[in-house]
Protein backbone atom coordinates (compact mmCIF):
# COMPACT_ATOMS: atom_id res chain seq x y z
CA UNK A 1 19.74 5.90 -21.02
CA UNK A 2 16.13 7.12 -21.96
CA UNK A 3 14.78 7.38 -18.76
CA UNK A 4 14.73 10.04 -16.16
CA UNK A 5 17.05 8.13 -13.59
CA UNK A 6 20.82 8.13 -14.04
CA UNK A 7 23.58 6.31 -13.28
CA UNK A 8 24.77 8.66 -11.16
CA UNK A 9 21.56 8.97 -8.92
CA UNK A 10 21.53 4.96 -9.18
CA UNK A 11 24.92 4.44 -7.82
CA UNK A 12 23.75 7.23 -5.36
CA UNK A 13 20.84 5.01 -4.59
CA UNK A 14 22.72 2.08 -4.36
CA UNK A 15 25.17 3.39 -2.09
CA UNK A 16 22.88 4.95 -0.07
CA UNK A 17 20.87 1.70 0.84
CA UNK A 18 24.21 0.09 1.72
CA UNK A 19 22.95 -3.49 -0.04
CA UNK A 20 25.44 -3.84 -2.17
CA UNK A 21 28.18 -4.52 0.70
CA UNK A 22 24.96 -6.80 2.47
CA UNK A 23 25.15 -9.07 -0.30
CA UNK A 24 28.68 -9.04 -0.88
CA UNK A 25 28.92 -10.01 2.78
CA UNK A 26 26.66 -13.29 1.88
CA UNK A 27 28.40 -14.07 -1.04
CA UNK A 28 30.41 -17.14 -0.91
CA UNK A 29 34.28 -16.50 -1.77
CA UNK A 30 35.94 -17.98 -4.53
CA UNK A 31 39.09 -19.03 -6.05
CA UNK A 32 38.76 -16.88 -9.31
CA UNK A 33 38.47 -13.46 -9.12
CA UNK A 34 34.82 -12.47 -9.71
CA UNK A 35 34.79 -9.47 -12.12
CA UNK A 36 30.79 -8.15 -11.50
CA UNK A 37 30.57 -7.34 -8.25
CA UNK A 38 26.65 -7.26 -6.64
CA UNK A 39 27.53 -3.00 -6.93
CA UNK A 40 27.48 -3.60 -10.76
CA UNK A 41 25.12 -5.89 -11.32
CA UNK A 42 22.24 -3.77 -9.29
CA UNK A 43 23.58 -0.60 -11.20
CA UNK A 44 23.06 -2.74 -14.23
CA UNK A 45 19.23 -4.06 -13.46
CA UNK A 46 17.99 -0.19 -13.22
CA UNK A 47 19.19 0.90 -16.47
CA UNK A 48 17.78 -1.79 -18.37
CA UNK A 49 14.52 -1.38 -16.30
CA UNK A 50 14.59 2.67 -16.83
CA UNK A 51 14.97 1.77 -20.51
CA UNK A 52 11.40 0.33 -20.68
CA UNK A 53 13.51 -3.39 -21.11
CA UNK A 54 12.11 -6.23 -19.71
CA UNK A 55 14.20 -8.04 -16.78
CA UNK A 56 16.53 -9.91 -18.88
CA UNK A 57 19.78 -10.63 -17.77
CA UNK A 58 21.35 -10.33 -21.75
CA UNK A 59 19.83 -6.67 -20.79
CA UNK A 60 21.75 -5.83 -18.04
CA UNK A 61 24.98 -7.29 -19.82
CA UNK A 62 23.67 -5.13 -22.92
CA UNK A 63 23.07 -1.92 -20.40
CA UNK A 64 26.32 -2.15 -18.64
CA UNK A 65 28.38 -2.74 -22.25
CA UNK A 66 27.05 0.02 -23.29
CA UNK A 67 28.15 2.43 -21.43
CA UNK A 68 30.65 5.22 -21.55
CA UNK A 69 33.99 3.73 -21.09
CA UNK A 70 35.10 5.69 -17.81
CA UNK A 71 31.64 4.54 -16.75
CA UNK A 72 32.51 0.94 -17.32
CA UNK A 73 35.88 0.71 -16.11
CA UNK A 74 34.47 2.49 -12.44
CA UNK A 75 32.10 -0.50 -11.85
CA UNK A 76 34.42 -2.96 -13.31
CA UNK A 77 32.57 -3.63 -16.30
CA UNK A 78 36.44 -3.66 -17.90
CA UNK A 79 39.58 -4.29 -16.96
CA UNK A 80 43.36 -4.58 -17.54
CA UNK A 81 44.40 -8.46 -17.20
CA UNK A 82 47.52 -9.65 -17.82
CA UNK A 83 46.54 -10.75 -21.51
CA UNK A 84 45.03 -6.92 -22.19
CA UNK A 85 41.57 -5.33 -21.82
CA UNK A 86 38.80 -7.95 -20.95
CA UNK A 87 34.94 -6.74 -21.14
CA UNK A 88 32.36 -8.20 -18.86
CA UNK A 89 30.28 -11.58 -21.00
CA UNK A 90 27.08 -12.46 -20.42
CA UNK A 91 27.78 -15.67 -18.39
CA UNK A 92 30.03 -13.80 -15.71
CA UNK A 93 26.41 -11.61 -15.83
CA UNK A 94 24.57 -14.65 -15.01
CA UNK A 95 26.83 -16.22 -12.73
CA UNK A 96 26.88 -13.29 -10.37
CA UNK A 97 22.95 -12.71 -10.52
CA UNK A 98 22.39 -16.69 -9.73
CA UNK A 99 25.73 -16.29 -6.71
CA UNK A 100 23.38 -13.25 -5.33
CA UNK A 101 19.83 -15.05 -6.00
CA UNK A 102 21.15 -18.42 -3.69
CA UNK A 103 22.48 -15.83 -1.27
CA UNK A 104 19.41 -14.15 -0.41
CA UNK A 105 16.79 -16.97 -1.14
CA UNK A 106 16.16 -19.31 2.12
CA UNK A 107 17.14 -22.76 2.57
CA UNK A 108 13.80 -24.31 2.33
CA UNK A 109 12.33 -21.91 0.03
CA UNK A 110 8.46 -21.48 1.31
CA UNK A 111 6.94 -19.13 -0.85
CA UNK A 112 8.38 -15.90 0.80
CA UNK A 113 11.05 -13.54 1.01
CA UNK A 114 14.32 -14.61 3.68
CA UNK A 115 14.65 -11.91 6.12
CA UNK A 116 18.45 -10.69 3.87
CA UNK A 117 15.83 -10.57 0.71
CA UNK A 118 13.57 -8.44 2.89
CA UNK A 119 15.95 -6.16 4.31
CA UNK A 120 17.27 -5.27 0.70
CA UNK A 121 13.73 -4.50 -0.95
CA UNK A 122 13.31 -2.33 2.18
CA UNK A 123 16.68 -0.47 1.58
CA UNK A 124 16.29 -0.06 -1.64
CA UNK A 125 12.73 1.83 -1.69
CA UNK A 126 13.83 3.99 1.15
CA UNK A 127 17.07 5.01 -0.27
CA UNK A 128 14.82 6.19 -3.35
CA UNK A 129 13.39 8.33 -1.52
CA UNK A 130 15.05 11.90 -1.29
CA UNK A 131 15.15 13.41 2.24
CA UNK A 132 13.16 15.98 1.30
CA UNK A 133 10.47 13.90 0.82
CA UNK A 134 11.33 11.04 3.53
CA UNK A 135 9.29 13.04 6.39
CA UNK A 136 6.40 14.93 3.98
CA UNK A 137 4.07 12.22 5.00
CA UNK A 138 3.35 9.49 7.16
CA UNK A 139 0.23 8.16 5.41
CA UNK A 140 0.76 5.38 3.12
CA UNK A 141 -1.83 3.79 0.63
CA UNK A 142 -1.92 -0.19 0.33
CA UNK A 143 -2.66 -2.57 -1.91
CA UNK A 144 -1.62 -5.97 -3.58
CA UNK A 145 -1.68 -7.13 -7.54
CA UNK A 146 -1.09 -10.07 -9.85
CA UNK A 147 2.93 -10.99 -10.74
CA UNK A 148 2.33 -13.39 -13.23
CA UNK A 149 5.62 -16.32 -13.03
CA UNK A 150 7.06 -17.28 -16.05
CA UNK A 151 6.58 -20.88 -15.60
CA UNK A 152 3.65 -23.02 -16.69
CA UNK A 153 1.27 -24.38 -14.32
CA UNK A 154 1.06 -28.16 -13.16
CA UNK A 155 -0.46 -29.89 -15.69
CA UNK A 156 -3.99 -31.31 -14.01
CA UNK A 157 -3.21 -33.89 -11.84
CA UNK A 158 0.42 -33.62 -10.73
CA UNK A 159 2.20 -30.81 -8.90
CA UNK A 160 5.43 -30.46 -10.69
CA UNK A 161 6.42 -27.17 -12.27
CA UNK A 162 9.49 -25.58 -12.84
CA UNK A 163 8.29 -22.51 -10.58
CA UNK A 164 7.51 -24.78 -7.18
CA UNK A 165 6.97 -21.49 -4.92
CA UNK A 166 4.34 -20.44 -7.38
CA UNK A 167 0.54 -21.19 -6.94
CA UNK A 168 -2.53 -19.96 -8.21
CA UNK A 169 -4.11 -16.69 -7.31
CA UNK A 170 -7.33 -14.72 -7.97
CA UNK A 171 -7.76 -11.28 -9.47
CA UNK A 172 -9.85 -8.96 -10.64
CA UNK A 173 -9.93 -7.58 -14.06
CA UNK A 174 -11.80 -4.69 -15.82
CA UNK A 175 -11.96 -6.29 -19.27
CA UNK A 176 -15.28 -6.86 -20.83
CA UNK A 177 -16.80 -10.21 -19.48
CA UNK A 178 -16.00 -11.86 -15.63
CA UNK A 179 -15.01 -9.43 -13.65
CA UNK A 180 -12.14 -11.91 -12.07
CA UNK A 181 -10.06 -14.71 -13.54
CA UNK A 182 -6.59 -16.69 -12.05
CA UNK A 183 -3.71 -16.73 -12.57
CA UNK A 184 -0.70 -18.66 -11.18
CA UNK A 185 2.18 -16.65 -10.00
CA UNK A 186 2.76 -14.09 -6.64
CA UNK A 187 1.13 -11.40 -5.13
CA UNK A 188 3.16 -8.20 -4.56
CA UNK A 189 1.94 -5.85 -2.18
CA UNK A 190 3.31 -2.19 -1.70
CA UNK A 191 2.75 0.51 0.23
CA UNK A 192 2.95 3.96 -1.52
CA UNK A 193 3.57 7.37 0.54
CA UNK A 194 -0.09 9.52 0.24
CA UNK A 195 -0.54 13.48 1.69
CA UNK A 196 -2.10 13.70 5.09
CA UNK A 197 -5.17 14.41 5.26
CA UNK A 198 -5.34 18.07 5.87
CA UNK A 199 -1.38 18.54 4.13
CA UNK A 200 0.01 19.32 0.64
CA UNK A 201 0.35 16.81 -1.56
CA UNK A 202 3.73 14.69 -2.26
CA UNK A 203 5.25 12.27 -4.91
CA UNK A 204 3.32 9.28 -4.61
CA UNK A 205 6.66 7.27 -4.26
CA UNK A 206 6.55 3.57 -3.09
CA UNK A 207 7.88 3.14 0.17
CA UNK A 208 7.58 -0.78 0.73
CA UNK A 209 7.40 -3.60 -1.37
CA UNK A 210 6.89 -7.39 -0.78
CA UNK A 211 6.11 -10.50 -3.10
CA UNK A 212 4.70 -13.31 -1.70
CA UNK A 213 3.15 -17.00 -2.99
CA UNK A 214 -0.50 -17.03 -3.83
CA UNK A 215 -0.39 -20.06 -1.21
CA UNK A 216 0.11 -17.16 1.26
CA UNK A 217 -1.84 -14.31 2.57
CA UNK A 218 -0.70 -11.09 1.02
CA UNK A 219 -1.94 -8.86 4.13
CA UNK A 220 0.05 -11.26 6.64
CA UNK A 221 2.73 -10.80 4.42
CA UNK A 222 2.35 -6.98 4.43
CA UNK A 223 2.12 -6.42 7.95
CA UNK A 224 5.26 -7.73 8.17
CA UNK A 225 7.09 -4.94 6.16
CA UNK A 226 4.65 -2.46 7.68
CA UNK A 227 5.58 -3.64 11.10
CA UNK A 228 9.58 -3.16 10.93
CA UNK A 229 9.15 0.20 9.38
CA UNK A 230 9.08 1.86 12.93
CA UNK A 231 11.97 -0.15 14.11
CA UNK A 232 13.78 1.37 11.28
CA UNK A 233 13.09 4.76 13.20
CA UNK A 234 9.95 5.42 10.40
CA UNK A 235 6.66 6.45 12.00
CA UNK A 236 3.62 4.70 10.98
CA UNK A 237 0.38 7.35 9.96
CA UNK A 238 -2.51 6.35 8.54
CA UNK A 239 -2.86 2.98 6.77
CA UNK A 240 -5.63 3.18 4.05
CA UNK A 241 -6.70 -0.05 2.79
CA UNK A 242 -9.54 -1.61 1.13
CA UNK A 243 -11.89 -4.05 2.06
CA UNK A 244 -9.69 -7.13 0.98
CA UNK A 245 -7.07 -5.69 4.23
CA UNK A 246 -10.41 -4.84 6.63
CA UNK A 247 -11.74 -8.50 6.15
CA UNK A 248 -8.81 -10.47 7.50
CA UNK A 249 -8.91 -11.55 10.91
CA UNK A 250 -7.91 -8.54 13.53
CA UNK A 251 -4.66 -10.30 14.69
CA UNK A 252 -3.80 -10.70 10.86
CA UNK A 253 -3.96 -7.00 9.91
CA UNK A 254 -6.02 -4.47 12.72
CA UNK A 255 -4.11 -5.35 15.70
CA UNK A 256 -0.20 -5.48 14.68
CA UNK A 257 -0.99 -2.09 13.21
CA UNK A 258 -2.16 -0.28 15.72
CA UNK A 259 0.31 -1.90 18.22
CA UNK A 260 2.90 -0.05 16.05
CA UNK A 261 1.11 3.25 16.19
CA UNK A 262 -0.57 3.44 12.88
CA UNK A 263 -4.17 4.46 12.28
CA UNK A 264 -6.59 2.98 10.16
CA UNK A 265 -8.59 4.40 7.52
CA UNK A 266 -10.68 1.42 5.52
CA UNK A 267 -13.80 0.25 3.56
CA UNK A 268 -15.09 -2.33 5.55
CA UNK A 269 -17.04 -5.72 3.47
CA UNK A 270 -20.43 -5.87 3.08
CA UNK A 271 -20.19 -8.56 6.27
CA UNK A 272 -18.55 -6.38 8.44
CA UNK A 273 -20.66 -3.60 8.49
CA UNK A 274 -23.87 -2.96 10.49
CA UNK A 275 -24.78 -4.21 14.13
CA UNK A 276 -22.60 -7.21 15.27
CA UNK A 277 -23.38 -7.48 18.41
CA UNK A 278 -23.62 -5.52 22.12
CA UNK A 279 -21.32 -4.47 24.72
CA UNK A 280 -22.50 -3.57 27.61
CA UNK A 281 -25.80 -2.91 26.45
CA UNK A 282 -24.02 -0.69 23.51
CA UNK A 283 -24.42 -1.66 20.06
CA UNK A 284 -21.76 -2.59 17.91
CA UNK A 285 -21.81 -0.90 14.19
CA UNK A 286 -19.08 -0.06 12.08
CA UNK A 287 -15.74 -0.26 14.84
CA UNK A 288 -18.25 1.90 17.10
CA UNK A 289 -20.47 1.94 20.28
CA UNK A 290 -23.97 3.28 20.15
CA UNK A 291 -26.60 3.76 22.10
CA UNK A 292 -29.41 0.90 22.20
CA UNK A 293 -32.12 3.15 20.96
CA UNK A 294 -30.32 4.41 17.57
CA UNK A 295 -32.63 3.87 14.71
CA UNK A 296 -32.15 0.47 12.73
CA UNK A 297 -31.91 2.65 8.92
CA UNK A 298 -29.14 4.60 10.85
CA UNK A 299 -27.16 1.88 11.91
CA UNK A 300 -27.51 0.05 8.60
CA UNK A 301 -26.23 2.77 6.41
CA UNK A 302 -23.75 1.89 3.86
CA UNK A 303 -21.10 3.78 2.01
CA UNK A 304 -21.95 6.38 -1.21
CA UNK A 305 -22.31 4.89 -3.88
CA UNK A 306 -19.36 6.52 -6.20
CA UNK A 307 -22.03 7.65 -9.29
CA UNK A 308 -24.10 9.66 -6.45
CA UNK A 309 -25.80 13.23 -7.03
CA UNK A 310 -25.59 15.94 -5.10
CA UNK A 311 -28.76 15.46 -3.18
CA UNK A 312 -27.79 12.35 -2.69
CA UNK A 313 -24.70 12.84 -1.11
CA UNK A 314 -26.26 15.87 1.10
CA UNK A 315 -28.95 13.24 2.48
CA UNK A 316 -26.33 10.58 3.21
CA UNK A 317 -23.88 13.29 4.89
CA UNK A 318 -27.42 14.49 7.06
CA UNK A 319 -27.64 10.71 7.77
CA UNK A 320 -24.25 9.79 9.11
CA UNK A 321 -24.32 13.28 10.86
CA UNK A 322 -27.17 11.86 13.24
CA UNK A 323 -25.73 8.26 13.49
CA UNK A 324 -23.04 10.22 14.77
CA UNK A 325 -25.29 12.22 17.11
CA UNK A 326 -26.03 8.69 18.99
CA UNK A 327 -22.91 7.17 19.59
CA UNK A 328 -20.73 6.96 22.74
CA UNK A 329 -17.70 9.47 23.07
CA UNK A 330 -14.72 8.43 23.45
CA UNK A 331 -12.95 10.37 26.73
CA UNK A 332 -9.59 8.36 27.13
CA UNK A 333 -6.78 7.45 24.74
CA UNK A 334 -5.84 3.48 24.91
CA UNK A 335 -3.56 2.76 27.74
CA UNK A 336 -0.68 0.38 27.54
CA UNK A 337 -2.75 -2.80 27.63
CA UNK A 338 -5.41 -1.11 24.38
CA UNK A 339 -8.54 -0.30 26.66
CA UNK A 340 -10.25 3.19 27.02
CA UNK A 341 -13.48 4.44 27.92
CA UNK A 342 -16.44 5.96 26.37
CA UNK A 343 -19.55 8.09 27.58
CA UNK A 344 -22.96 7.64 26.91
CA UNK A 345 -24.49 10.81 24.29
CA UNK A 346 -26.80 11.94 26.32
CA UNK A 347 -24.28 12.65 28.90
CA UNK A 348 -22.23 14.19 26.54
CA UNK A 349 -25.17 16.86 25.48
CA UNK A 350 -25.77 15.16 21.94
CA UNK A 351 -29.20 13.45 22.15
CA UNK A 352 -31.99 13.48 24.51
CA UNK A 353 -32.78 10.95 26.86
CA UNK A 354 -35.47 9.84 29.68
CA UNK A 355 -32.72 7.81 31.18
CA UNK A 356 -30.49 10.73 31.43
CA UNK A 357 -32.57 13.44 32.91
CA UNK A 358 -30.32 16.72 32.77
CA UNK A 359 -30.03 15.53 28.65
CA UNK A 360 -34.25 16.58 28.32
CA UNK A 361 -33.25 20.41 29.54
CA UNK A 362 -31.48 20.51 25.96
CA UNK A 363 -32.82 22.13 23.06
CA UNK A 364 -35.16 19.78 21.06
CA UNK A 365 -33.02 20.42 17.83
CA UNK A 366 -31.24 17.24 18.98
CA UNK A 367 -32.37 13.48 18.85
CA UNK A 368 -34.75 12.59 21.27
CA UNK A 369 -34.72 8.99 22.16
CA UNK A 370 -39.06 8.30 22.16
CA UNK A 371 -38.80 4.67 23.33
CA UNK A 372 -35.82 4.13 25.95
CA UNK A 373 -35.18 0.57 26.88
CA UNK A 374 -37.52 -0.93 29.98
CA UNK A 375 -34.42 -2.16 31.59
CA UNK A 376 -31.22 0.05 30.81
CA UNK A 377 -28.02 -1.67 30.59
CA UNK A 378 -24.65 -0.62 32.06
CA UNK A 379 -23.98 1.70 28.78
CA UNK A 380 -27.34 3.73 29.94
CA UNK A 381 -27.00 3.45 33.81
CA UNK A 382 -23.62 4.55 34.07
CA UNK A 383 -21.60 7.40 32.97
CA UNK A 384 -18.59 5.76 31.12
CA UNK A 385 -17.81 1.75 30.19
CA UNK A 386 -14.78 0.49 29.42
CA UNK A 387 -13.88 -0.80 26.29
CA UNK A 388 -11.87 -3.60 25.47
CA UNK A 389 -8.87 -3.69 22.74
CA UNK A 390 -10.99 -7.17 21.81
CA UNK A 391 -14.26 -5.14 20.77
CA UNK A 392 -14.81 -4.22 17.59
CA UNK A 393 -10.60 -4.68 16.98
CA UNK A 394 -11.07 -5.50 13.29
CA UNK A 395 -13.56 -2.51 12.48
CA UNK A 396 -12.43 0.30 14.86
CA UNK A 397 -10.47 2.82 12.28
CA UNK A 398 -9.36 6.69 12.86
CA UNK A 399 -12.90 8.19 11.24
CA UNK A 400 -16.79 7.17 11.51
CA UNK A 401 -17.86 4.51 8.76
CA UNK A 402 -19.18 5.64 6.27
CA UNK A 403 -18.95 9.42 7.35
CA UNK A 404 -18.19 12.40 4.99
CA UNK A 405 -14.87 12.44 6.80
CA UNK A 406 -14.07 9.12 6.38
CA UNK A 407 -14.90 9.24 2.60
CA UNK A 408 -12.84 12.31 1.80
CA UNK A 409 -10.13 10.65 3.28
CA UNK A 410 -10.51 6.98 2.17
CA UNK A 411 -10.13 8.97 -1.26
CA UNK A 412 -6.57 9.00 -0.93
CA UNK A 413 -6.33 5.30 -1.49
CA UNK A 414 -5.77 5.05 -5.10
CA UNK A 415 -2.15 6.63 -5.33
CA UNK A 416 -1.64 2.04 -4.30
CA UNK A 417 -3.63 1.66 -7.32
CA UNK A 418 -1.30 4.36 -9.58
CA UNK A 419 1.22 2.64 -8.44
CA UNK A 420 0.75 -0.44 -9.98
CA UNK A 421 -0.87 1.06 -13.14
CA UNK A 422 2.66 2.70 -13.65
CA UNK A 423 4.63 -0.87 -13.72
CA UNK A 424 1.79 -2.52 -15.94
CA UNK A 425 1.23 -0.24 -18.42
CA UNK A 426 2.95 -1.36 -21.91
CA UNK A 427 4.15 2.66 -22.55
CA UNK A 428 6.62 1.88 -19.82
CA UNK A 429 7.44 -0.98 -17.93
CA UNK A 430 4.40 -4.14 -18.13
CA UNK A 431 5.01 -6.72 -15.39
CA UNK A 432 2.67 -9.56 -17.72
CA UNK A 433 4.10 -12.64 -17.87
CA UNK A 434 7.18 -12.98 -19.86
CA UNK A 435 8.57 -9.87 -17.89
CA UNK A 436 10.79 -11.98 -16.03
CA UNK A 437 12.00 -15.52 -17.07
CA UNK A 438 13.52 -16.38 -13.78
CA UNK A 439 11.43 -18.39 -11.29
CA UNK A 440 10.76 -17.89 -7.52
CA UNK A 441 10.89 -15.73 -4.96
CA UNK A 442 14.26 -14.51 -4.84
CA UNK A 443 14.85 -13.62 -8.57
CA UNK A 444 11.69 -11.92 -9.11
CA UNK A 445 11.02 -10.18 -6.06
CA UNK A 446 14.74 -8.40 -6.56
CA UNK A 447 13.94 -7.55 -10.19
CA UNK A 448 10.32 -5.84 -8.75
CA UNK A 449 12.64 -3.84 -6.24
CA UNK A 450 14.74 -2.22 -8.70
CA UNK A 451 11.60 -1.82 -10.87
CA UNK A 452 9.66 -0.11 -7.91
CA UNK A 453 13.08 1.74 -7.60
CA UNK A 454 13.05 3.25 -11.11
CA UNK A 455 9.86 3.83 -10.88
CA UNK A 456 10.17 6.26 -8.22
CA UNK A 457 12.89 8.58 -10.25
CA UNK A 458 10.13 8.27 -12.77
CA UNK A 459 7.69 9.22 -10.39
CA UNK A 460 10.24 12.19 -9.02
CA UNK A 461 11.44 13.73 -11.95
CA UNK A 462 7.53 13.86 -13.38
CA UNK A 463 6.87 15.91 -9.79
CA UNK A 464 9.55 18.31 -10.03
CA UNK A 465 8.63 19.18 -13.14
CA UNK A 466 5.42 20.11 -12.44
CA UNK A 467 6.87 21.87 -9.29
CA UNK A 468 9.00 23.78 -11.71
CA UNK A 469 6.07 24.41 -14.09
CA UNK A 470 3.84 26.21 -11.19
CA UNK A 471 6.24 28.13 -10.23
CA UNK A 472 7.00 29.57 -13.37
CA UNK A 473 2.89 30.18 -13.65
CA UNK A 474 2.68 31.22 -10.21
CA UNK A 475 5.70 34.06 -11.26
CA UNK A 476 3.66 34.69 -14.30
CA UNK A 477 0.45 35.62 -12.19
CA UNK A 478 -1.31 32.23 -13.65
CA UNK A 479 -2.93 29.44 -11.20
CA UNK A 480 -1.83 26.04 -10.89
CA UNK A 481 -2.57 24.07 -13.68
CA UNK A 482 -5.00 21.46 -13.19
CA UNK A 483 -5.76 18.27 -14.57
CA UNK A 484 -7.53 17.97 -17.48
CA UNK A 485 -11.23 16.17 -16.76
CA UNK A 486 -13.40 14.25 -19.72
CA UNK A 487 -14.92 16.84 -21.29
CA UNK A 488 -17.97 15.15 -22.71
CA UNK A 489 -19.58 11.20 -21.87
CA UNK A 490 -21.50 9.07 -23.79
CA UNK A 491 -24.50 9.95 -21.50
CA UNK A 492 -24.30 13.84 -22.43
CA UNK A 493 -24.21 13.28 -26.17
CA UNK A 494 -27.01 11.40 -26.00
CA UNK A 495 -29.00 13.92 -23.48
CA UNK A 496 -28.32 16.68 -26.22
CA UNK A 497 -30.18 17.81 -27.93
CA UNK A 498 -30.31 17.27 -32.38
């Protein structure tokens, strides 16, 4: 075995999640004895993943034929008969894997996983995760990719395939020409632990997986997993999505989330942000409340654009600084039934208003509203409103958008994106088509579990490594080592001069 996860850690893993006995449970019993059990065939799958294979069964028959022979005679792999030794064949291999695929796939297949397929992916992922790490963080960092099936597409015109839970899906690409192209297949979604915001960092390890048809809505299928997770007696932190999650519908994604005590941190779409709408006489922007007479430019700031300078990052932190300066406090958490109120800024001492007299005393280093509104609403005649959980439910998220706070800690997002870049990258383990020749849900989504698995020992053994490393530096008197940056662009040759 090449890669940095064992069999011993996988039959640790294995054991620890308790699925092997689940499926066993579900498997139908037979008159012949069954000599692969669903214990061997999972510790079977990881090797051949963690040896960069594809997920071919004649690879896990190669992986577990291969090995040591008091490490095939534990799992069964041989054993005494009556007639002598006998050695596991490929189609007792296959017929286990299909016994344990009808097991866990639903009776009407519809495109996504049974609750028993579910509950495995789940126990898996979390029993790769060492308790050391299980309570480092909280946070986790979201996102969905292309899984590409192995079957052809319906040829124009019919709808026959030999993948029918497939269907065709959208995504982006950062080849040279369009920028997006489809592809028929699933979307798999994770969610990958992240560092809190103002904590150390931690093994970006995938904590939930799910693979769903294209037919379907990845973040409804998400929010799902996310959902049970606290059930499970794991707290929800903050959820840091991008705009694709923000966009859907608040009882698709905002809602359930918060309802199970998570807090959102998000880039909103271009059609969510700005003014939509009043309450009370407030103005809506961004998930917030503000007062009526907040400049327009404020309100209709949008996030930094990634290639910025510094001055122009100081003059958009100045600018979100005074949109925050105008809008209303919040002074309760949500009760049981999501409302809370806020207080108008002048009452709270952070602009100056006509309306609010005691707020002109202040020094003029604040906002001064210059044109108050003829007729004040109930946001500027009274001291606190009450919000709704139905206002601004699909914006509202843990920081100001788009604050300096909320872009420092958007920034965590990408450890989703590393995680798929470590499955799709040819070095190690590339989840392109042809990955996988078995078709639907079922098959696929328990090959991407044990992939996701391996990938986290990858993931693990790569961070205590480096662990290992700065402490030896840190013994030696050295810093940290850091990660090496570009050290020249295209755009500073050419600025240099002959």
């Amino acid at each position: 075995m090449t890669g940095p996860a064992t069999l011993t850690a996988i039959e640790d893993i294995i054991d620890g999640s308790g699925v092997a006995a689940a499926i066993e449970a579900l498997l139908p019993i037979g008159v012949r004895h069954r000599q692969l059990t669903a214990r061997a065939l999972l510790t079977g799958m990881m090797p051949a993943l963690d040896d960069d294979r594809p997920a071919h069964l004649t690879r896990v028959h190669a992986a577990l034929t291969t090995l040591p022979a008091g490490d095939q005679a534990r799992p069964g792999i041989a054993e005494e008969r009556k007639t002598g030794p006998h050695q596991l064949t490929y189609r007792q291999a296959g017929r286990t894997f299909n016994l344990v695929a009808d097991a866990l796939a639903k009776e009407h297949p519809d495109g996504s996983p049974s609750d028993a397929l579910a509950g495995v992916c789940d126990d898996l992922l979390e029993a790769s995760i060492p308790a050391e790490h299980k309570d480092a963080s909280a946070a986790l960092a979201v996102d969905w990719t292309d899984a590409e099936t192995w079957s052809r597409p319906p040829r124009h015109g019919t709808t026959q395939c030999a993948d029918p839970e497939a269907h065709w899906g959208h995504r982006n690409s950062n080849l040279p020409g369009p920028k997006g192209e489809m592809f028929f297949g699933f979307y798999l979604s994770a969610g990958t632990m992240t560092r809190e915001e103002h904590g150390p960092a931690v093994p970006e390890l995938a904590r939930r997986m799910t693979l769903s048809s294209c037919e379907l809505d990845p973040v409804r299928a998400l929010v799902r997993v996310l959902t049970r997770m606290p059930a499970a007696g794991i707290g929800l932190g903050d959820i840091l999505g991008d705009s694709g999650y923000a966009h859907r519908d608040a009882e698709a994604w905002a809602i359930p989330l918060r309802h199970a005590g998570a807090q959102l941190i998000q880039d909103l779409h271009p059609s969510d942000r700005g003014p939509k709408g009043t309450h009370h006489g407030a103005i809506i922007a961004n998930g917030n409340l503000y007062c009526p007479a907040t400049p327009r430019p404020l309100l209709e700031l949008g996030p930094l654009a990634p290639a910025a300078t510094a001055e122009q990052t100081a003059a958009h932190d100045q600018q979100t600084a005074e949109l925050a300066r105008h809008k209303l406090g919040r002074i309760s958490a949500d009760d049981t039934d999501g409302y809370h109120r806020v207080m108008c800024p002048a009452v709270m001492g952070k602009i100056r208003c006509p309306h609010r007299p005691d707020s002109m005393r202040l020094d003029r280093g604040r906002p001064e509203i210059l044109t108050p509104p003829q007729q004040p609403s109930a946001c500027c005649t009274q001291q606190t409103i009450t919000v709704p959980p139905q206002v601004a439910a699909k914006t509202r998220q843990k920081h100001d958008y788009p604050s300096k706070e909320h872009r420092r800690s958007y920034a965590r997002r990408t450890g989703a994106e590393r995680t798929f870049s470590t499955i799709k990258d040819p070095a190690t383990t590339t989840i392109a088509r042809g990955w996988c020749r078995l078709t639907g849900v079922t098959p696929l989504a328990l090959w991407l579990a044990c992939l996701i698995t391996v990938r986290n020992q990858r993931i693990l053994a790569a961070w205590d490594a480096r662990q290992e490393q700065n402490a030896q530096r840190a013994a030696a008197g050295l810093p940290p080592r850091t990660r090496r940056r570009r050290r020249k662009t295209i755009a500073s040759l050419a600025a240099a001069p002959p």
